[in-house]
Protein backbone atom coordinates (compact mmCIF):
# COMPACT_ATOMS: atom_id res chain seq x y z
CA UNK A 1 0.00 0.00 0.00
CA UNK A 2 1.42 3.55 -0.87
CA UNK A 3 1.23 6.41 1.72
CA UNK A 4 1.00 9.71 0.38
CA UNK A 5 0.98 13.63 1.82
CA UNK A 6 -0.40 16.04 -0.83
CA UNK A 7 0.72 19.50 -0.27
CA UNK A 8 -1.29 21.98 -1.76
CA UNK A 9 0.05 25.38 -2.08
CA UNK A 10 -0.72 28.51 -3.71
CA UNK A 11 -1.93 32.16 -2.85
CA UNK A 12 -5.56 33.16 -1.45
CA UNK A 13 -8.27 32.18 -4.20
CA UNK A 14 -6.08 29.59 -6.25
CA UNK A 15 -8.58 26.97 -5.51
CA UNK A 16 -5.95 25.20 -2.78
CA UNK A 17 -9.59 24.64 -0.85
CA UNK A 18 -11.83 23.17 -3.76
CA UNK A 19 -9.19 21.20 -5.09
CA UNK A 20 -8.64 19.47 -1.75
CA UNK A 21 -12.31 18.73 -1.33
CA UNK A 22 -11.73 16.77 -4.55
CA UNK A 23 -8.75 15.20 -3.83
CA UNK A 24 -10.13 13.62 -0.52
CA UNK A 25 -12.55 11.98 -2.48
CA UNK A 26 -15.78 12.97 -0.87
CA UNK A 27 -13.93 13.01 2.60
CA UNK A 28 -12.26 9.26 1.90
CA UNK A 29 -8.78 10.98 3.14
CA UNK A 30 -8.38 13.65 5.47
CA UNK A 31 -7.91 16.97 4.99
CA UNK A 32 -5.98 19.82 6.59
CA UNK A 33 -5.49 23.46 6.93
CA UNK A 34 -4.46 26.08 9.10
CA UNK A 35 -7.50 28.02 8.11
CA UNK A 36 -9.14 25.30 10.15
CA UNK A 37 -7.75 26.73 13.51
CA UNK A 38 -9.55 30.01 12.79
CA UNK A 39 -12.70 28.52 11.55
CA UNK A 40 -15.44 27.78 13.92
CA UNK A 41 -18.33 24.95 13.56
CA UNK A 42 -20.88 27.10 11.44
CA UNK A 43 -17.62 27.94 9.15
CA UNK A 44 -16.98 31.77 10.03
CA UNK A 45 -13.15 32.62 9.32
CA UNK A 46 -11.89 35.05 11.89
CA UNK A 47 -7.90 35.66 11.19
CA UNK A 48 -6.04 36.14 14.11
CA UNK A 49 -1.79 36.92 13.72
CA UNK A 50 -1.29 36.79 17.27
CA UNK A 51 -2.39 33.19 17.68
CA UNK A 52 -0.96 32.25 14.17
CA UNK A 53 1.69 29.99 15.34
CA UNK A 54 -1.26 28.27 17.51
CA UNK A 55 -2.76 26.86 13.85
CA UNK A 56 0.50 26.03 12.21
CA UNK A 57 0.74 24.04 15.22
CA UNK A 58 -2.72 22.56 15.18
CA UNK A 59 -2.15 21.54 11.46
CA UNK A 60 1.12 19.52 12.18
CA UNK A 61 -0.20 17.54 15.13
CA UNK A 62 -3.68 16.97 12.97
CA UNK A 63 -0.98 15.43 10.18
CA UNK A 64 0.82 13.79 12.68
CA UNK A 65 -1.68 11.70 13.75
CA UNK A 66 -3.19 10.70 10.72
CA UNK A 67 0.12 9.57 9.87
CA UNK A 68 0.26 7.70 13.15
CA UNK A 69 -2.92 5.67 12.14
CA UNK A 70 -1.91 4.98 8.55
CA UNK A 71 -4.28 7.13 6.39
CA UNK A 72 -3.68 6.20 2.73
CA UNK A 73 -3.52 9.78 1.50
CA UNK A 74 -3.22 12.92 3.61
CA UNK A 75 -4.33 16.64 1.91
CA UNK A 76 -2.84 19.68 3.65
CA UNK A 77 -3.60 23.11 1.61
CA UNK A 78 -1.64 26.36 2.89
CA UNK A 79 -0.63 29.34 1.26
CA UNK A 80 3.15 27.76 1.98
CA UNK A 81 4.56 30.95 0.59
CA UNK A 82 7.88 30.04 2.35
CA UNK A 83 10.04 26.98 2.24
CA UNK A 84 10.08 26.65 6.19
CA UNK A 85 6.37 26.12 6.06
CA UNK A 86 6.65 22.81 4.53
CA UNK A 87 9.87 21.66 5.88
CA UNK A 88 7.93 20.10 9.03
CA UNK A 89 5.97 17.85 6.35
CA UNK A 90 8.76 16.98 4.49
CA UNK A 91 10.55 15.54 7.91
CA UNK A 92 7.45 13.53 8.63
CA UNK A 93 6.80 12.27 5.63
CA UNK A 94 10.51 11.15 5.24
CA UNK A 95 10.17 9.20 9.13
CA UNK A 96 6.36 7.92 8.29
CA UNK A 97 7.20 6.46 4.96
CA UNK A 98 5.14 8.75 2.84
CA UNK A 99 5.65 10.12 -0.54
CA UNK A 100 5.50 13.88 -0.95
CA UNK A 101 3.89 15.41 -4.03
CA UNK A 102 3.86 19.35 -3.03
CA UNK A 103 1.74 21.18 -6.02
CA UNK A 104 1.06 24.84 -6.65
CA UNK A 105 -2.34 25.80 -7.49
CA UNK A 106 -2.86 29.37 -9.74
CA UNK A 107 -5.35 31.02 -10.26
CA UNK A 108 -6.84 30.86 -13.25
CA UNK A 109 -10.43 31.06 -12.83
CA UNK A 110 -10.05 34.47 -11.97
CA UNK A 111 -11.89 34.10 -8.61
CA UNK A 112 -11.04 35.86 -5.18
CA UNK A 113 -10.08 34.56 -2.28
CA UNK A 114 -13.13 33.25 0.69
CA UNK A 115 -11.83 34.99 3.27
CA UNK A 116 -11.52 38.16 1.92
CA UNK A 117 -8.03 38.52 2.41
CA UNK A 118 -7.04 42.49 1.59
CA UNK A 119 -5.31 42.55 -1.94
CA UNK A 120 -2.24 44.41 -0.57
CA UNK A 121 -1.54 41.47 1.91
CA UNK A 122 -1.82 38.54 -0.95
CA UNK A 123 0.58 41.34 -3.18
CA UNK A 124 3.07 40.84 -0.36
CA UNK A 125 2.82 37.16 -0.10
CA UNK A 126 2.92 37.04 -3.90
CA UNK A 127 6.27 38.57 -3.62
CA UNK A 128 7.86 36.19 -1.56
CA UNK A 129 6.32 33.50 -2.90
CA UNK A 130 8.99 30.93 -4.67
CA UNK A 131 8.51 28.23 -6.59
CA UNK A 132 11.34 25.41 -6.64
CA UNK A 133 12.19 23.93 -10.31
């Protein structure tokens, strides 16, 4: 059987979301995001920096564990402007046996991001934002 960790990055309104619905296969694999820290049960987003490194942690012990009790496939979509926002996924993959496909999603729909991020902040992360070849 093949482990695998999808990692699904891209800036605000690429589709990083819709695309991991998909992937999980009508919730067959799970799914993660830091977006889920700040998201509460009736799915209202409320952003807070101050408690950002609270979700990033949230998201790696939500990975964690699923790789602890063997899911197949694991989706994580992030922004993962930065190359030290993966490296934690690349470590466990490396100990838990998975393979790691990391994929950039664009936008080319043309649609904006859900959580109405301002434009000036996704200009800044669209200038740091690298993509390895």
């Amino acid at each position: 059987m093949s482990l695998e960790i999808i990692l699904l990055r891209g800036l605000p309104g690429s589709g990083k979301s819709t695309l991991a619905k998909s992937l999980s296969e009508e919730g067959k694999y799970p799914i993660f995001s830091i977006d889920d820290y700040f998201t509460d049960a009736n799915g209202h987003y409320d952003f807070r920096f101050q408690e950002n490194h609270l979700a990033y942690k949230q998201c790696e012990e939500g990975v964690k564990t699923a790789m602890q009790q063997g899911a197949q496939k694991i989706i994580l979509h992030n922004t993962f402007t930065m190359e030290w926002e993966m490296e934690p996924y690349f470590k466990m993959a490396a100990e838990n046996k998975y393979r790691l496909h990391v994929v950039t999603v664009e936008n080319r729909h043309g649609h904006s991001n859900v959580h109405e991020i301002p434009e000036e902040h996704v200009e800044r992360m669209r200038a740091k934002f690298a993509v390895k070849l």
